[in-house]
PDB file of N, CA and C in Angstrom:
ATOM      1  N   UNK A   1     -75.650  56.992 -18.369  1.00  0.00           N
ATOM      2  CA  UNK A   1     -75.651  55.684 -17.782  1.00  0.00           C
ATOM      3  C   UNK A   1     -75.892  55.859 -16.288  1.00  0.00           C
ATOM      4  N   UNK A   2     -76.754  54.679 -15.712  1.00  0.00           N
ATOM      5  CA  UNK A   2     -76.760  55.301 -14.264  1.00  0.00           C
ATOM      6  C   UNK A   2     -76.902  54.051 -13.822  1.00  0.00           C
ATOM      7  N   UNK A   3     -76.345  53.378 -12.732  1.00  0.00           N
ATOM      8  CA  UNK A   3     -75.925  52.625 -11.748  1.00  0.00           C
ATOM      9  C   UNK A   3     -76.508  52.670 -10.913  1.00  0.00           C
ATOM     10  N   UNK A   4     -77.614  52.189 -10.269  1.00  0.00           N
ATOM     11  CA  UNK A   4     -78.427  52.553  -8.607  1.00  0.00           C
ATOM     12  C   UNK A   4     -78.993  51.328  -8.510  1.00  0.00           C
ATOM     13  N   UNK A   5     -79.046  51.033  -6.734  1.00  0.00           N
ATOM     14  CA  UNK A   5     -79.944  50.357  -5.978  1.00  0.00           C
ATOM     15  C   UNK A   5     -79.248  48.790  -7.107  1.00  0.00           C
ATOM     16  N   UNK A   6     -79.763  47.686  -7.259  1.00  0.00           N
ATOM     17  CA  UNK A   6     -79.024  46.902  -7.705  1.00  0.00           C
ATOM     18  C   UNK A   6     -79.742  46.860  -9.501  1.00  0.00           C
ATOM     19  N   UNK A   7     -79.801  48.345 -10.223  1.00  0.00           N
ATOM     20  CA  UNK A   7     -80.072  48.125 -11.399  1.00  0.00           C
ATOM     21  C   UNK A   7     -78.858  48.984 -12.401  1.00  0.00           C
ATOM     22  N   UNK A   8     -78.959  48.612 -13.793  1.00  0.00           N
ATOM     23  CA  UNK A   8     -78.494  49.659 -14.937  1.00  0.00           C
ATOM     24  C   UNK A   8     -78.830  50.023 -15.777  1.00  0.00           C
ATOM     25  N   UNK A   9     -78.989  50.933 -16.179  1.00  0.00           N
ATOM     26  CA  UNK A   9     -79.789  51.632 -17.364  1.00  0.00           C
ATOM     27  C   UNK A   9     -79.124  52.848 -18.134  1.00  0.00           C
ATOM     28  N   UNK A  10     -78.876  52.490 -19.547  1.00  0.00           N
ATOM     29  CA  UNK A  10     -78.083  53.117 -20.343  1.00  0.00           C
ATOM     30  C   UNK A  10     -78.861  53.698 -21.294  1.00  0.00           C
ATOM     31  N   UNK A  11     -78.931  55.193 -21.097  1.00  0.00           N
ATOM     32  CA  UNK A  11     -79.872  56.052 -22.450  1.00  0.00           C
ATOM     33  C   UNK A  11     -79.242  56.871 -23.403  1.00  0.00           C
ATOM     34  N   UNK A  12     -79.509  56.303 -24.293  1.00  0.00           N
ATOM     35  CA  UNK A  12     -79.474  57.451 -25.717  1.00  0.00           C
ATOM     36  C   UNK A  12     -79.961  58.850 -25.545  1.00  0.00           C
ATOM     37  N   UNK A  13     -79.662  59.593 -26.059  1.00  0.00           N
ATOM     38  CA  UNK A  13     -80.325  61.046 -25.682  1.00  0.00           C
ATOM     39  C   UNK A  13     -79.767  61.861 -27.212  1.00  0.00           C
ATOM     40  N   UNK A  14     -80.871  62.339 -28.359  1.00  0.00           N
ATOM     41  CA  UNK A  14     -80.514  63.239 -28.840  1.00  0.00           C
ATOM     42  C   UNK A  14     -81.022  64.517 -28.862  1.00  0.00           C
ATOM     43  N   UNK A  15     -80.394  65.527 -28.641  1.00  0.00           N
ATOM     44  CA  UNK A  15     -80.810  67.417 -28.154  1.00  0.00           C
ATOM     45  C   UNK A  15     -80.509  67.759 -29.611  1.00  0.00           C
ATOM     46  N   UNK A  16     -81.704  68.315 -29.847  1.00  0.00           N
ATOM     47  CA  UNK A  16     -81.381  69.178 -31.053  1.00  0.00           C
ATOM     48  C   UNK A  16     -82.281  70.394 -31.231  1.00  0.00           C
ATOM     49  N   UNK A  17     -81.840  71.745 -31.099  1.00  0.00           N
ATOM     50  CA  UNK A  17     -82.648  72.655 -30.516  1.00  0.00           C
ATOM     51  C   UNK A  17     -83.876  72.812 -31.718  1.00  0.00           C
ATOM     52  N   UNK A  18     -84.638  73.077 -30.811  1.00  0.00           N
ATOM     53  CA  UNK A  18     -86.286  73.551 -31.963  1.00  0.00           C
ATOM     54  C   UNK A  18     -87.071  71.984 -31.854  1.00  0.00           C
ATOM     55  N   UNK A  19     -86.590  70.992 -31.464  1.00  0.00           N
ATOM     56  CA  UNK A  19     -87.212  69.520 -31.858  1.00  0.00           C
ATOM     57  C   UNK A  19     -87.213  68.887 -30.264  1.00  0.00           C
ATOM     58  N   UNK A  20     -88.028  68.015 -30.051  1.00  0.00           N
ATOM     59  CA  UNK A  20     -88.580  67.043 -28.589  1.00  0.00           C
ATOM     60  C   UNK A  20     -87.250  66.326 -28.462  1.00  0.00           C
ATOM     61  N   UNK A  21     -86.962  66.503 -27.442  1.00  0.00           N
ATOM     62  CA  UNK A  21     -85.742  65.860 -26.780  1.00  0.00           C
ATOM     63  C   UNK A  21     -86.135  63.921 -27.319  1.00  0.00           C
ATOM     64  N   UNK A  22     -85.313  63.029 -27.951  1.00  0.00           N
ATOM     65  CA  UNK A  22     -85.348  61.654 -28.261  1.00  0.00           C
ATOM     66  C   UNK A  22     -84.725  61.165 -27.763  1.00  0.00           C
ATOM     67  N   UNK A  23     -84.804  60.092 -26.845  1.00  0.00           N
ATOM     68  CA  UNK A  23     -84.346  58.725 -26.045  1.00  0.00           C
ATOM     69  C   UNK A  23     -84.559  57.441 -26.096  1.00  0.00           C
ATOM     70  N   UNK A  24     -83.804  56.844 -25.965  1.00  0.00           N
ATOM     71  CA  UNK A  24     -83.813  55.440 -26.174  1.00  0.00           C
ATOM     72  C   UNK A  24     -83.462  54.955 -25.170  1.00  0.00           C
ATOM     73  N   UNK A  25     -83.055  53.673 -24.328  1.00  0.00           N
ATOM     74  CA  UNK A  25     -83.334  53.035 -23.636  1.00  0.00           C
ATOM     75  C   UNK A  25     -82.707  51.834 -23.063  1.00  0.00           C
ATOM     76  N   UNK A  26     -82.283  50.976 -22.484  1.00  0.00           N
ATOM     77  CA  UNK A  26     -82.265  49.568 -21.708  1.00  0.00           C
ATOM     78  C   UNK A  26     -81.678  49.840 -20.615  1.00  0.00           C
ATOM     79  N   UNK A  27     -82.658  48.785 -19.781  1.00  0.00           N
ATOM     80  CA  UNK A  27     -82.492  48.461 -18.723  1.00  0.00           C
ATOM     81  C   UNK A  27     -82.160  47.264 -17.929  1.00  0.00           C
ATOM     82  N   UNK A  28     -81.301  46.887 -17.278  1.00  0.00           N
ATOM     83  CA  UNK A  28     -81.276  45.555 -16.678  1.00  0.00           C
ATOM     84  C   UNK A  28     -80.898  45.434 -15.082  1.00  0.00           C
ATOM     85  N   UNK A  29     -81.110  44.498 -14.199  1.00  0.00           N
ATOM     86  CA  UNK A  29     -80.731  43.925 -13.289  1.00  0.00           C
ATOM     87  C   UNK A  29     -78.965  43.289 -13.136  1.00  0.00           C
ATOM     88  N   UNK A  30     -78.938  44.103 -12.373  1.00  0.00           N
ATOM     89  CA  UNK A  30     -77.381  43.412 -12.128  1.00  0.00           C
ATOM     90  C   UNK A  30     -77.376  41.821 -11.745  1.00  0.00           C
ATOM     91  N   UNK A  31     -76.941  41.120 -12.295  1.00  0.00           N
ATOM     92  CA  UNK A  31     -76.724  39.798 -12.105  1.00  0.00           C
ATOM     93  C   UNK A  31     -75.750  39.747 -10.687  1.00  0.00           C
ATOM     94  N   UNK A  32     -76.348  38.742 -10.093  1.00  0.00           N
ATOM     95  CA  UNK A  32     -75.633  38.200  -8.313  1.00  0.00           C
ATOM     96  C   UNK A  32     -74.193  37.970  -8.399  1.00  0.00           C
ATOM     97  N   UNK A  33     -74.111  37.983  -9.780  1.00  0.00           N
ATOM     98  CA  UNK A  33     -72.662  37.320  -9.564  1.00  0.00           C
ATOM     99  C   UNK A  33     -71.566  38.952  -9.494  1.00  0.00           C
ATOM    100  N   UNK A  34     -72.148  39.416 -10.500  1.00  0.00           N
ATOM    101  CA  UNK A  34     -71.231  40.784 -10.544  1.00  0.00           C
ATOM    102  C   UNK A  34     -71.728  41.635  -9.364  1.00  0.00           C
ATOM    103  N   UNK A  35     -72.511  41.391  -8.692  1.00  0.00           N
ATOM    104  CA  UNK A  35     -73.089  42.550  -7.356  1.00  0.00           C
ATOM    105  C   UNK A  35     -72.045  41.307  -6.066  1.00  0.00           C
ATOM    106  N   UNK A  36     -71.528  40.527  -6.629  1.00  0.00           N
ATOM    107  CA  UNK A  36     -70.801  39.803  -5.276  1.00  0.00           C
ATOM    108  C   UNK A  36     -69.444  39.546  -5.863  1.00  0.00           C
ATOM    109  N   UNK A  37     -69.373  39.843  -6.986  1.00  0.00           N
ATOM    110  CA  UNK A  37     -67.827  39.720  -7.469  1.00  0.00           C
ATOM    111  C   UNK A  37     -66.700  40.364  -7.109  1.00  0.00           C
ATOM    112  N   UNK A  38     -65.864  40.900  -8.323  1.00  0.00           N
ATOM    113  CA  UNK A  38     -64.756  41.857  -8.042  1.00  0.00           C
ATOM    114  C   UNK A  38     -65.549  43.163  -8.973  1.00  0.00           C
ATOM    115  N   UNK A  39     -64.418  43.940  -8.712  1.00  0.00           N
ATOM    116  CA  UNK A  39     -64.758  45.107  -9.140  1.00  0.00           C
ATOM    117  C   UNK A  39     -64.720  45.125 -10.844  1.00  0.00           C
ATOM    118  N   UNK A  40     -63.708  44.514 -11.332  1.00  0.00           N
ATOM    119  CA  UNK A  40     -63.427  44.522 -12.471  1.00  0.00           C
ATOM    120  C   UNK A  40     -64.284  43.575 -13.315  1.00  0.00           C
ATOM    121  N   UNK A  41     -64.780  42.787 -12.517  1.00  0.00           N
ATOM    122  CA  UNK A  41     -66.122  41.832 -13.139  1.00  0.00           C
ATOM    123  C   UNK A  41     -67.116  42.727 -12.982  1.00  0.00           C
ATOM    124  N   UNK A  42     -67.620  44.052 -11.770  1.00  0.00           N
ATOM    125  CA  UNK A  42     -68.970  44.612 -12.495  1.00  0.00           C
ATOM    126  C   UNK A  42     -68.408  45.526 -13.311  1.00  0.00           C
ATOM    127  N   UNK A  43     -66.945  46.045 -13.328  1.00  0.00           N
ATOM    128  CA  UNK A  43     -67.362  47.336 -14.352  1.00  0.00           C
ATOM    129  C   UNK A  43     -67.230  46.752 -15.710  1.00  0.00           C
ATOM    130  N   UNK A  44     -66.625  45.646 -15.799  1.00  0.00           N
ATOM    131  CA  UNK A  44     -66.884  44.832 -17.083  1.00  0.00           C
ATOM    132  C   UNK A  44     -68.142  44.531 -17.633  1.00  0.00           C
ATOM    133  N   UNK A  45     -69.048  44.356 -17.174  1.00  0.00           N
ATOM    134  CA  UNK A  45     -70.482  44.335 -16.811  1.00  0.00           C
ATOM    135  C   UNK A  45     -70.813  44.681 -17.413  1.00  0.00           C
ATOM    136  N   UNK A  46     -71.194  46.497 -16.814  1.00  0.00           N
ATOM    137  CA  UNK A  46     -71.699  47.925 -17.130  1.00  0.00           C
ATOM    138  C   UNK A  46     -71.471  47.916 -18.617  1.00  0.00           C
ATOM    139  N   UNK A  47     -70.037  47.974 -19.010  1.00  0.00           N
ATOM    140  CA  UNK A  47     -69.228  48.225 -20.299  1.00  0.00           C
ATOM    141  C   UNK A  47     -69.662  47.066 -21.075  1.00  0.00           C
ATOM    142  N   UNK A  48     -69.916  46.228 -20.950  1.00  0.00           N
ATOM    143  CA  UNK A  48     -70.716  45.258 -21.987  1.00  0.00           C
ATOM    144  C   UNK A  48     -71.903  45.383 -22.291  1.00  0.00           C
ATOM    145  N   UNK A  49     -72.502  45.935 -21.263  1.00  0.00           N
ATOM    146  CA  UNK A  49     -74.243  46.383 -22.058  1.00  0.00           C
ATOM    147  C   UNK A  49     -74.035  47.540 -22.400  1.00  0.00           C
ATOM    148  N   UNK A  50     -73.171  48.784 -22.177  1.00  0.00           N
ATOM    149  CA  UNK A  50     -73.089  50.221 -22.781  1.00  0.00           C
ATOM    150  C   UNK A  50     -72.653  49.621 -24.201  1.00  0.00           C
ATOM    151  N   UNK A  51     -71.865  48.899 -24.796  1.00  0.00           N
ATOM    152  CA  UNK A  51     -71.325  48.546 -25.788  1.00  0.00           C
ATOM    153  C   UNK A  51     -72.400  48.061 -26.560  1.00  0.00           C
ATOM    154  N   UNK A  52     -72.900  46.863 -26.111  1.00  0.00           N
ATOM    155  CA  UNK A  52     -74.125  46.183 -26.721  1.00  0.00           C
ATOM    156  C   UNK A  52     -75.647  47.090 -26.953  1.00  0.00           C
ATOM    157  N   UNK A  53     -75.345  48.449 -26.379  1.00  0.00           N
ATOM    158  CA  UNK A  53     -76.057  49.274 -26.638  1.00  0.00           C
ATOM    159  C   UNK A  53     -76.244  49.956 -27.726  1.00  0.00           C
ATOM    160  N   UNK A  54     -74.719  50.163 -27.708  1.00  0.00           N
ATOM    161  CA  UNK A  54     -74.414  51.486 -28.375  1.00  0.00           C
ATOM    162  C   UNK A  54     -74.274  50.597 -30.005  1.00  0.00           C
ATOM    163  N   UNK A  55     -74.209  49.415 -30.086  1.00  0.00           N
ATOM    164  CA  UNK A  55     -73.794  48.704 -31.293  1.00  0.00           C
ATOM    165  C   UNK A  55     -75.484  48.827 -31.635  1.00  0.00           C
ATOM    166  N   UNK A  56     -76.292  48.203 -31.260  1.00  0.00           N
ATOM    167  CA  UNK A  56     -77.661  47.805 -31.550  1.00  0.00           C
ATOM    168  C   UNK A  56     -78.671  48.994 -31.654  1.00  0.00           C
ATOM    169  N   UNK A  57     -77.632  50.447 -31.408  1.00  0.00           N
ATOM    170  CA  UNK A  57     -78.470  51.927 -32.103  1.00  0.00           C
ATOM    171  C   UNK A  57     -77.560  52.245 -32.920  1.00  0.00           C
ATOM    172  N   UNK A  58     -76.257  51.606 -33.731  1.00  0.00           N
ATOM    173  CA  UNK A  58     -75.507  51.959 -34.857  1.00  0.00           C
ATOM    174  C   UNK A  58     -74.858  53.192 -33.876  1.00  0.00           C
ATOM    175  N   UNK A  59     -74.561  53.797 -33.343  1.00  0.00           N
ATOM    176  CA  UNK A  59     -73.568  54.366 -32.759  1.00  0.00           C
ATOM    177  C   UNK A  59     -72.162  54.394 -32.319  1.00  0.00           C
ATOM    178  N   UNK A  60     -72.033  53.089 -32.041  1.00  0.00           N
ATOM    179  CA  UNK A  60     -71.056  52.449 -31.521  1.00  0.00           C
ATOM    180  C   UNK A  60     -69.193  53.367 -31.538  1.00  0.00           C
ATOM    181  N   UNK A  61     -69.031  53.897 -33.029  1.00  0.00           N
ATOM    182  CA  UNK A  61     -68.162  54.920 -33.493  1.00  0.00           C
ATOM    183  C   UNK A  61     -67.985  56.207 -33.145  1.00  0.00           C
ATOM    184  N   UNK A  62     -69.098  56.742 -32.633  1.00  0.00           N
ATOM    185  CA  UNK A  62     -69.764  58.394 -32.961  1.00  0.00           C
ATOM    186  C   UNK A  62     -69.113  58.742 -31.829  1.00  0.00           C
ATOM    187  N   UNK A  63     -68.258  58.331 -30.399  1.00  0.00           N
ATOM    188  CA  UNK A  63     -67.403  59.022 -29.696  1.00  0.00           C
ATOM    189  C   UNK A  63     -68.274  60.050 -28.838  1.00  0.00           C
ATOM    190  N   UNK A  64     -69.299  59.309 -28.572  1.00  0.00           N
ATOM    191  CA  UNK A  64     -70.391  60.075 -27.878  1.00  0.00           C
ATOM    192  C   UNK A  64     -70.003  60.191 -26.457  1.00  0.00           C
ATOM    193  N   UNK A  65     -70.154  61.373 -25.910  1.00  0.00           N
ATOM    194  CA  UNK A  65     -69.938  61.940 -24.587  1.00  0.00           C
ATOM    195  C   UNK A  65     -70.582  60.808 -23.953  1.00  0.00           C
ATOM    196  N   UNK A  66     -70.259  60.383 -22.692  1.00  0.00           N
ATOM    197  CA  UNK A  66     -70.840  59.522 -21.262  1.00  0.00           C
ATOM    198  C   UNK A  66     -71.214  60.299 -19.799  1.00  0.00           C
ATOM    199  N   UNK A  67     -72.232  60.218 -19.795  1.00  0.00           N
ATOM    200  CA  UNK A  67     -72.174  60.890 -18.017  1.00  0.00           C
ATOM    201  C   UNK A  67     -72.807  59.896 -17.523  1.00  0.00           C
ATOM    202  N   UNK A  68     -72.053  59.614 -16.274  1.00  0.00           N
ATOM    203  CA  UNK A  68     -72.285  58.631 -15.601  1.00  0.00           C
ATOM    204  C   UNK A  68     -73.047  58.662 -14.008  1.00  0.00           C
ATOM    205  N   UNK A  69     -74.176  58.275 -13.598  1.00  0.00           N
ATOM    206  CA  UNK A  69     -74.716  58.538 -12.401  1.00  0.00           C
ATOM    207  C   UNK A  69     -74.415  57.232 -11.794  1.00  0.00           C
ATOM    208  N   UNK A  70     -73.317  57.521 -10.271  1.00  0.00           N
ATOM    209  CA  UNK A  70     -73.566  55.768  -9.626  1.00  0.00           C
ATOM    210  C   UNK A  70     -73.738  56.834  -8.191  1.00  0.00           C
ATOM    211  N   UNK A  71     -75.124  56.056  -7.965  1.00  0.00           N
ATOM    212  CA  UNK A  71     -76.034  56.015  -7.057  1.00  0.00           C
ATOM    213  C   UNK A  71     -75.278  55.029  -5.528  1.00  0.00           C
ATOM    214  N   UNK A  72     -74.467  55.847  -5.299  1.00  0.00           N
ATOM    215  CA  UNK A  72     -73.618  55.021  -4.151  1.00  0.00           C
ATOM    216  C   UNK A  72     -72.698  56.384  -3.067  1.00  0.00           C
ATOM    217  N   UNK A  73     -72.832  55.976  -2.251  1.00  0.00           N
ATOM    218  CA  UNK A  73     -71.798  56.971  -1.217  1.00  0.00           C
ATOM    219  C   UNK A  73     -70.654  57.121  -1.653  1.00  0.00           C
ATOM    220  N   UNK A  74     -70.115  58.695  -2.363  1.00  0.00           N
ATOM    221  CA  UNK A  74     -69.033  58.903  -2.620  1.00  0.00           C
ATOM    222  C   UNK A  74     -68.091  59.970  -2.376  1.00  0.00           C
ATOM    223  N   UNK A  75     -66.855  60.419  -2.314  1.00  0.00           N
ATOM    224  CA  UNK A  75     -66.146  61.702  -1.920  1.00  0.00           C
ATOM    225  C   UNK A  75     -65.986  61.820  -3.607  1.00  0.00           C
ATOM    226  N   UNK A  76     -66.819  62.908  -4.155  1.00  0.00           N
ATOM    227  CA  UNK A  76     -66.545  63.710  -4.792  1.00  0.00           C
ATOM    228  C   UNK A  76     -65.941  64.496  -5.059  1.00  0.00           C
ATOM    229  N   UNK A  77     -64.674  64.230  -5.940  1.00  0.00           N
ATOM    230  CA  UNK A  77     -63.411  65.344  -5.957  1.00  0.00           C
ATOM    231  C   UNK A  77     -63.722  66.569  -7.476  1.00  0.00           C
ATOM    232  N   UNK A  78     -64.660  65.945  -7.892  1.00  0.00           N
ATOM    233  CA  UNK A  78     -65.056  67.026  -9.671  1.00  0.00           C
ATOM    234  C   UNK A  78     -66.020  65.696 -10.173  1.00  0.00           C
ATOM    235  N   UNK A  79     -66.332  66.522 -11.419  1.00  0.00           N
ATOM    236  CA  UNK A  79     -67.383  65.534 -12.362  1.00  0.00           C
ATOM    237  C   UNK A  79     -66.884  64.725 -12.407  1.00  0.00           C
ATOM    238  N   UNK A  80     -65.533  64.419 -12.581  1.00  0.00           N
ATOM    239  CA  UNK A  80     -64.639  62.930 -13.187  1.00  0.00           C
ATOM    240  C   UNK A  80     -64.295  62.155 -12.283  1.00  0.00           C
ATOM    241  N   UNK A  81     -64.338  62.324 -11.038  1.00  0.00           N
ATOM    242  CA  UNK A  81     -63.336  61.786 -10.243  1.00  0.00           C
ATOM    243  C   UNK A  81     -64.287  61.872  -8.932  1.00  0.00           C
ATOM    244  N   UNK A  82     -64.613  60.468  -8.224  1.00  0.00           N
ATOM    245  CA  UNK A  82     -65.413  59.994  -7.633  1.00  0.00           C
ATOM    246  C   UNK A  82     -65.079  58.668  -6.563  1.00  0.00           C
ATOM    247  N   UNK A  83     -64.456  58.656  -5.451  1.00  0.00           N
ATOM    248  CA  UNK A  83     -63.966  57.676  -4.654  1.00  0.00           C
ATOM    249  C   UNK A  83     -65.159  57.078  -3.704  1.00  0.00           C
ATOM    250  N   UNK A  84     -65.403  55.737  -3.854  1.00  0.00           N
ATOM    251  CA  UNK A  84     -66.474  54.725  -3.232  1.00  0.00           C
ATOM    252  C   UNK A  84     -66.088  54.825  -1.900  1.00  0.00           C
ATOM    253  N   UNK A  85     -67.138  55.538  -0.609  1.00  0.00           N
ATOM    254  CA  UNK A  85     -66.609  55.324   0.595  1.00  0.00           C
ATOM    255  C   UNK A  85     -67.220  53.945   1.063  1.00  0.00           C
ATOM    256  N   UNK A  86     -68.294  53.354   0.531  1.00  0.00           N
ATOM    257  CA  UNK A  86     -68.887  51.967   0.913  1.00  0.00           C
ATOM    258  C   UNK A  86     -70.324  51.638  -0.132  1.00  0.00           C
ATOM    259  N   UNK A  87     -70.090  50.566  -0.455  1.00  0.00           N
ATOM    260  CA  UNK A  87     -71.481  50.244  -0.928  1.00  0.00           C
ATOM    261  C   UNK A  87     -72.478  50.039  -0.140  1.00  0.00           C
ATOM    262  N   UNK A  88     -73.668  49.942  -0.776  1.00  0.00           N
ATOM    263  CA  UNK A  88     -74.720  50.044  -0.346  1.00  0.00           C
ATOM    264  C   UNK A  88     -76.154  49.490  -1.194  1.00  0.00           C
ATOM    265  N   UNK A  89     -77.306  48.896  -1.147  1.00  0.00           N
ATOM    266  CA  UNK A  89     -78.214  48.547  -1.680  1.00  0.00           C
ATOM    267  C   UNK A  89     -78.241  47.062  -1.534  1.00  0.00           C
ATOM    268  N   UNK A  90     -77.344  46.179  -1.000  1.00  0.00           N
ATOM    269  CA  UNK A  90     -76.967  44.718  -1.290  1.00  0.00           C
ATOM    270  C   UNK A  90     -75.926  44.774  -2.626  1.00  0.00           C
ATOM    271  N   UNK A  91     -75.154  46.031  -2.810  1.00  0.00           N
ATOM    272  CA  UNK A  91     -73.647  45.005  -3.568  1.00  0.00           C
ATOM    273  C   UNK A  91     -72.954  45.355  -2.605  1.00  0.00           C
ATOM    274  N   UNK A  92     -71.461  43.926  -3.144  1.00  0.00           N
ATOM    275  CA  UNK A  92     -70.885  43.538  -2.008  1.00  0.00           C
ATOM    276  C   UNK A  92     -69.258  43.701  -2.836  1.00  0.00           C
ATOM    277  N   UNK A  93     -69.221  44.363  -3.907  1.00  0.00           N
ATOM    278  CA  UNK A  93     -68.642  44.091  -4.959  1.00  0.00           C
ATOM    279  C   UNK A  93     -67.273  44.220  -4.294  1.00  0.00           C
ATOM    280  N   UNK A  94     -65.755  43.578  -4.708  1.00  0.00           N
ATOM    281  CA  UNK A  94     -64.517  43.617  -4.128  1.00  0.00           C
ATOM    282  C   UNK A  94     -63.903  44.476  -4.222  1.00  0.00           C
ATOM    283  N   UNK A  95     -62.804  45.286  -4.128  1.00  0.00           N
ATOM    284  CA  UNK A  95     -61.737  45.681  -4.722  1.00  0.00           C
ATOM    285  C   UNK A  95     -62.471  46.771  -5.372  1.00  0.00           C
ATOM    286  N   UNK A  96     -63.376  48.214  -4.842  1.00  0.00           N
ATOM    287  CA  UNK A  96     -63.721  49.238  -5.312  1.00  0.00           C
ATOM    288  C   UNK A  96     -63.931  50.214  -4.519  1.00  0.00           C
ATOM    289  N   UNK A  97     -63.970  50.224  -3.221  1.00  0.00           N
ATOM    290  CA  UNK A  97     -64.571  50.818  -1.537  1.00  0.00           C
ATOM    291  C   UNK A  97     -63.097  51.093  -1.883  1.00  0.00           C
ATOM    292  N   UNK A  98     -62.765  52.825  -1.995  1.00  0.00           N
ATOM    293  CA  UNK A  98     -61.520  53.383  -2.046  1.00  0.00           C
ATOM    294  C   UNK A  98     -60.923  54.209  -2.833  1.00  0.00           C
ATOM    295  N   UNK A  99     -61.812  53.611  -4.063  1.00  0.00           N
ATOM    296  CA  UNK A  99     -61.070  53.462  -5.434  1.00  0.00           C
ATOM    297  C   UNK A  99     -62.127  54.717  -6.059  1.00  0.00           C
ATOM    298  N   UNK A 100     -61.323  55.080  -7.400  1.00  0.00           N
ATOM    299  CA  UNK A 100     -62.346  56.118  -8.500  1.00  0.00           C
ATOM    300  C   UNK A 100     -62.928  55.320  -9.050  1.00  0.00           C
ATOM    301  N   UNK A 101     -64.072  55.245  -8.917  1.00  0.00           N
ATOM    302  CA  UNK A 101     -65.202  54.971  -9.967  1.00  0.00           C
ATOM    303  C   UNK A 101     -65.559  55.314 -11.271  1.00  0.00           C
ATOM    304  N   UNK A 102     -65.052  56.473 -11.718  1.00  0.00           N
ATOM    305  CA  UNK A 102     -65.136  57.382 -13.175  1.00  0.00           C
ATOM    306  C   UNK A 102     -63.666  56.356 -13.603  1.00  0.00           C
ATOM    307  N   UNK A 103     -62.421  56.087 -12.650  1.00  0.00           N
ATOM    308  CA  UNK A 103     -61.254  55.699 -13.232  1.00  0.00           C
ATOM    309  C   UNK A 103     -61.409  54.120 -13.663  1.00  0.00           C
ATOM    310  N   UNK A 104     -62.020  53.945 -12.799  1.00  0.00           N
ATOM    311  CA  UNK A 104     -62.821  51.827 -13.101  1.00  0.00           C
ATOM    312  C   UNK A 104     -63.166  52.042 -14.478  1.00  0.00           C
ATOM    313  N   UNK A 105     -64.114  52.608 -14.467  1.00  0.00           N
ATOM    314  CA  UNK A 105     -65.435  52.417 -15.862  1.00  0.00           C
ATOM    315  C   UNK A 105     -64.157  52.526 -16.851  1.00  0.00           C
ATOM    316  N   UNK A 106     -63.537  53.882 -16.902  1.00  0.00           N
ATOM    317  CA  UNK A 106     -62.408  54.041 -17.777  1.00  0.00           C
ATOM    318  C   UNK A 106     -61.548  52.949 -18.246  1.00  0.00           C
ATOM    319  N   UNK A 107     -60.749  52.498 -17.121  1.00  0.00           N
ATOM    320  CA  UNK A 107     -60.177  51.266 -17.019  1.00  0.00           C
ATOM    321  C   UNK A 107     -60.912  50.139 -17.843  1.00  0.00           C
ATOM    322  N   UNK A 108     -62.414  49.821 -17.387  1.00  0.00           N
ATOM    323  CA  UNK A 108     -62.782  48.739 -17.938  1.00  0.00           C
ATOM    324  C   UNK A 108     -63.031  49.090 -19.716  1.00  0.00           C
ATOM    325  N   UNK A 109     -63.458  50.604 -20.210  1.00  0.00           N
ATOM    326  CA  UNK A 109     -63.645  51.106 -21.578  1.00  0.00           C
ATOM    327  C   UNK A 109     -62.403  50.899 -22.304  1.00  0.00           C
ATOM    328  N   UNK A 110     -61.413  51.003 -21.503  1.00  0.00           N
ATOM    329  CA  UNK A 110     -60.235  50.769 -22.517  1.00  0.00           C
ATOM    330  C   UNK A 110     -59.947  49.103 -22.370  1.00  0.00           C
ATOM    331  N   UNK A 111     -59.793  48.539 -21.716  1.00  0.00           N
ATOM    332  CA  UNK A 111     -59.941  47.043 -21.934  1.00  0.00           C
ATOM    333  C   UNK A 111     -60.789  45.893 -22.942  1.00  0.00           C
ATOM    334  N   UNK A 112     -62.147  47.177 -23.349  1.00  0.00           N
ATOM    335  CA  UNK A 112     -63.187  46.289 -24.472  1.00  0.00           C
ATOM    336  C   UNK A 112     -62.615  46.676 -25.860  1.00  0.00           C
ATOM    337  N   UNK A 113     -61.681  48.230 -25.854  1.00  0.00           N
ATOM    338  CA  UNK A 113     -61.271  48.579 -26.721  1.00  0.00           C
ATOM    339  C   UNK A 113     -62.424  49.173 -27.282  1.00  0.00           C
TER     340      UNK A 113
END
């Protein structure tokens, strides 16, 4: 999943050695409202099209690994753990300049259930 500039785009990816790497796809525009909202309205967002993704390639169950790229100024403490020093691109989003970003998304994944 990757987060940049004011877009999102969530890919399928299956590796299976000896065979062409297969991907799948969507992409969307962050809507004005979640690039000026709170935080918990975009990572709610994100997590509604990863979901609506993952339902509409029958996956939805399969407990598939996530790596997440957000394309934003951050103090990098490890792969998981990622603190927003400021946005940038035109979002203005609330309540995230501070905060873990790997711990949001989390936050918002366990909230869709």
């Amino acid at each position: 999943m990757d987060l940049g500039g004011t877009n999102l785009r969530v890919m399928l990816m299956a590796i299976t050695p000896g065979e062409e790497l297969k991907t799948e796809q969507f992409n969307t525009r962050i809507p004005n409202w979640a690039m000026r909202g709170t935080g918990e309205q975009l990572f709610d967002y994100i997590t509604k099209c990863l979901a609506e993704f993952l339902i509409e390639k029958g996956v939805q169950n399969d407990g598939l690994p996530v790596g997440f790229t957000f394309s934003y100024p951050c103090d990098q403490k490890s792969l998981r753990s990622a603190t927003l020093l400021r946005w940038t691109k035109g979002i203005e989003t609330t309540g995230v300049v501070g905060k873990d970003v790997v711990e949001l998304l989390e936050q918002s994944i366990a909230r869709r259930g």
